[in-house]
C-alpha atoms as a PDB file:
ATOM      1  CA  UNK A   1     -94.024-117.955  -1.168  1.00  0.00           C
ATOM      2  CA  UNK A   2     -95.252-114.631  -1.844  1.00  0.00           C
ATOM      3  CA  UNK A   3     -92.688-111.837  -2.603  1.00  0.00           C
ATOM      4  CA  UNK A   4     -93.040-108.876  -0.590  1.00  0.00           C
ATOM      5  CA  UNK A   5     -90.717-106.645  -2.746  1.00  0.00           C
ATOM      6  CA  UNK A   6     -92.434-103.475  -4.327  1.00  0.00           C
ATOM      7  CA  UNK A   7     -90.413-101.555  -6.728  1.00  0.00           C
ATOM      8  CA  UNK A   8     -92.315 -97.929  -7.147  1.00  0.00           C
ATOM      9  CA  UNK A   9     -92.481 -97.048 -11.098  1.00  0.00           C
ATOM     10  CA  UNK A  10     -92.008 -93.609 -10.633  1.00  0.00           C
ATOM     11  CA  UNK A  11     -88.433 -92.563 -10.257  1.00  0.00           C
ATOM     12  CA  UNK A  12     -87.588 -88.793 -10.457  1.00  0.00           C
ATOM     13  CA  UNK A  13     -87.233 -87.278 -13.618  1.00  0.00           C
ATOM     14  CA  UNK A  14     -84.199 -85.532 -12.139  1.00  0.00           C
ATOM     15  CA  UNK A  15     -82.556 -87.414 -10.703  1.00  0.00           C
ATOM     16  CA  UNK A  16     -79.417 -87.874 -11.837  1.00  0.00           C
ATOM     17  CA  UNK A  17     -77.421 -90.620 -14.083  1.00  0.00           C
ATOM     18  CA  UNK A  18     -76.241 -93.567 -12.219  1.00  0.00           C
ATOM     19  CA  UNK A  19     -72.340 -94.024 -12.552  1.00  0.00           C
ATOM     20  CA  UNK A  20     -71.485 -96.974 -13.804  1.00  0.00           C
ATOM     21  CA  UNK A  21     -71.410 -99.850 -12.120  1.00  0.00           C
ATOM     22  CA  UNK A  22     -67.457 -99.658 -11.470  1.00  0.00           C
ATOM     23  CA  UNK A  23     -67.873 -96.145 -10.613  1.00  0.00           C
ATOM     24  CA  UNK A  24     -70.553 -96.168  -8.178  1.00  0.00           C
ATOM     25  CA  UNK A  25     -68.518 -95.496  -4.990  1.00  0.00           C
ATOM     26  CA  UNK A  26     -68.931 -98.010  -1.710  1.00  0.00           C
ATOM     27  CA  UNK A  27     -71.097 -96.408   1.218  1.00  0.00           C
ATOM     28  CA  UNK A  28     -69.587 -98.188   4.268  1.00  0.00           C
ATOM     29  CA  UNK A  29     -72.083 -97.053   6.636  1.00  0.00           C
ATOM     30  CA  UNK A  30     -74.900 -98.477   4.703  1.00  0.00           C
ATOM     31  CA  UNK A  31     -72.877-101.849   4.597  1.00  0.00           C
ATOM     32  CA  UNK A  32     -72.116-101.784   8.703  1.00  0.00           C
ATOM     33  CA  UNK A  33     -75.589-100.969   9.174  1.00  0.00           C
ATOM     34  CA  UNK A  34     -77.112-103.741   7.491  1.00  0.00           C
ATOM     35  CA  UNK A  35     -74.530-105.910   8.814  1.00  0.00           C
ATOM     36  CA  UNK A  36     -75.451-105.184  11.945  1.00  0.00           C
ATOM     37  CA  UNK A  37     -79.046-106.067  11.535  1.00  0.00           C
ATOM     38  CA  UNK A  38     -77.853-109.368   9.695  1.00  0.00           C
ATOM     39  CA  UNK A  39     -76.137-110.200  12.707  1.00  0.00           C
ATOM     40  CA  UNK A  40     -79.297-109.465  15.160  1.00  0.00           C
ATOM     41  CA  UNK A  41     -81.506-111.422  12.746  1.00  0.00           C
ATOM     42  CA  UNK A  42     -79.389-114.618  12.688  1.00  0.00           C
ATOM     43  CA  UNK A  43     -79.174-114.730  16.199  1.00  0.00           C
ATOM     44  CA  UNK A  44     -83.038-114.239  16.698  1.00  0.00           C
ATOM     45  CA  UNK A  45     -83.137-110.280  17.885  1.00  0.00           C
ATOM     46  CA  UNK A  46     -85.437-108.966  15.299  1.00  0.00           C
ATOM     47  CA  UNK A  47     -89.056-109.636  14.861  1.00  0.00           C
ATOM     48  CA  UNK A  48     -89.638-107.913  11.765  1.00  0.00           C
ATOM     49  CA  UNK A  49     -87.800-105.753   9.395  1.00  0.00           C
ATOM     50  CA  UNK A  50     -88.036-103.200   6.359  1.00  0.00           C
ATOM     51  CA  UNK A  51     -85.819-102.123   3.664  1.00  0.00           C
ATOM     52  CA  UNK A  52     -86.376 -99.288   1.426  1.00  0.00           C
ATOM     53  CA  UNK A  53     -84.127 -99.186  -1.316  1.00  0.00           C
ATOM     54  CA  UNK A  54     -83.623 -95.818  -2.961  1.00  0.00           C
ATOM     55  CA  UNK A  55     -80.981 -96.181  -6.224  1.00  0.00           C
ATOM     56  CA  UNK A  56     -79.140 -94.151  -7.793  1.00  0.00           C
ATOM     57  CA  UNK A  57     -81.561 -93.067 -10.707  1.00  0.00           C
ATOM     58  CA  UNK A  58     -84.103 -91.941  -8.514  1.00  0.00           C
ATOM     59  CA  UNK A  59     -85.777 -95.583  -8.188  1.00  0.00           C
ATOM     60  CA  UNK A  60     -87.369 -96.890  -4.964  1.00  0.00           C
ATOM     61  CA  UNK A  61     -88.704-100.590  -3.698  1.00  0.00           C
ATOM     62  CA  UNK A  62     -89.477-101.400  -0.565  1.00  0.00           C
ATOM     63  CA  UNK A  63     -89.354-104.903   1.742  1.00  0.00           C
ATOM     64  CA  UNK A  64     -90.600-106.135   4.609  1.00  0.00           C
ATOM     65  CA  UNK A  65     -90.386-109.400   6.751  1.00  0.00           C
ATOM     66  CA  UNK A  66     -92.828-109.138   9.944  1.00  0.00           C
ATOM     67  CA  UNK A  67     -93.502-112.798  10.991  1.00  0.00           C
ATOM     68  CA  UNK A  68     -96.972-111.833  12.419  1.00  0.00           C
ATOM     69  CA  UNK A  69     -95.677-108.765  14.029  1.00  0.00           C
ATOM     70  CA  UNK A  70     -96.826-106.215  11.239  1.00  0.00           C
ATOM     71  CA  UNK A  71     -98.459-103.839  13.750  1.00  0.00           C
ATOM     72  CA  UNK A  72     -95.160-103.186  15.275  1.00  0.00           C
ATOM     73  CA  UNK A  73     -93.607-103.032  12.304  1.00  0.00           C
ATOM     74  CA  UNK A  74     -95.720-100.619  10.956  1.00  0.00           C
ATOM     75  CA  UNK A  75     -95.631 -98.471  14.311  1.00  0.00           C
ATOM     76  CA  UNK A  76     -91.272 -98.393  13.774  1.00  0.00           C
ATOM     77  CA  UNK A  77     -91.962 -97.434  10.535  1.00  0.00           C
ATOM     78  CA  UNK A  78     -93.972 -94.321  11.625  1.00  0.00           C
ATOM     79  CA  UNK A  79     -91.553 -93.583  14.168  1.00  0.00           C
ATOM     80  CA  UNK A  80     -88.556 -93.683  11.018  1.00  0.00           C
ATOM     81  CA  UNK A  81     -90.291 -90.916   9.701  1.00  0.00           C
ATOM     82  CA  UNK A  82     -90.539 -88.805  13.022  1.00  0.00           C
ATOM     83  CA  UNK A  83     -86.742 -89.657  13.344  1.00  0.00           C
ATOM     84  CA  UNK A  84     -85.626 -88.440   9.553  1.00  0.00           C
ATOM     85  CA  UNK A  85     -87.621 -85.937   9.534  1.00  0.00           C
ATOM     86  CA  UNK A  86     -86.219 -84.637  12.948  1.00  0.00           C
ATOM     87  CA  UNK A  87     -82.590 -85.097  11.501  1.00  0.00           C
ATOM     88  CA  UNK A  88     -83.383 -83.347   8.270  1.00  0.00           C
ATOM     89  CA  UNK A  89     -84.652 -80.427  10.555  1.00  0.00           C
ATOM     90  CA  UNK A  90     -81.687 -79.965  12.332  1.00  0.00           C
ATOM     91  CA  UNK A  91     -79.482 -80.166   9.175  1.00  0.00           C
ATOM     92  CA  UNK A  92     -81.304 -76.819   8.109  1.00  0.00           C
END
């Protein structure tokens, strides 16, 4: 089987160190989150799904599962970045 993980080469320049590994502090949201989408895809809710990964040292990979749905999947990706966008607007 294919893998459909892409890790991007380019991480930022800037960005800064990574702490080490038992410093790197536990984001709970990001855990519930993805637990929650575990949960939906075990019991057959989700037709497709992708992850972008963005690390601590700048470093970004993306994946995807889309089980013949990757129109749709593409189309919830576009709508992600009307959403984030939006919320980093009204942050400012």
């Amino acid at each position: 089987m294919p893998s459909n993980i892409i890790e991007f080469p380019n991480a930022s320049a800037d960005a800064p160190d990574a702490p080490d590994a038992g410093e790197a502090p536990v984001n709970q949201a990001l855990i519930d989150m993805l637990e929650r989408s575990l949960a939906k895809a075990k019991n057959g809710e989700l037709k497709a799904a992708a992850i972008v990964s963005v690390y601590g040292e700048g470093r970004v990979t993306t994946q995807w599962e889309h089980n013949g749905q990757g129109h749709e999947l593409v189309a919830g990706c576009a709508y992600l970045q009307y959403d984030l966008i939006a919320a980093r607007n009204s942050e400012s």
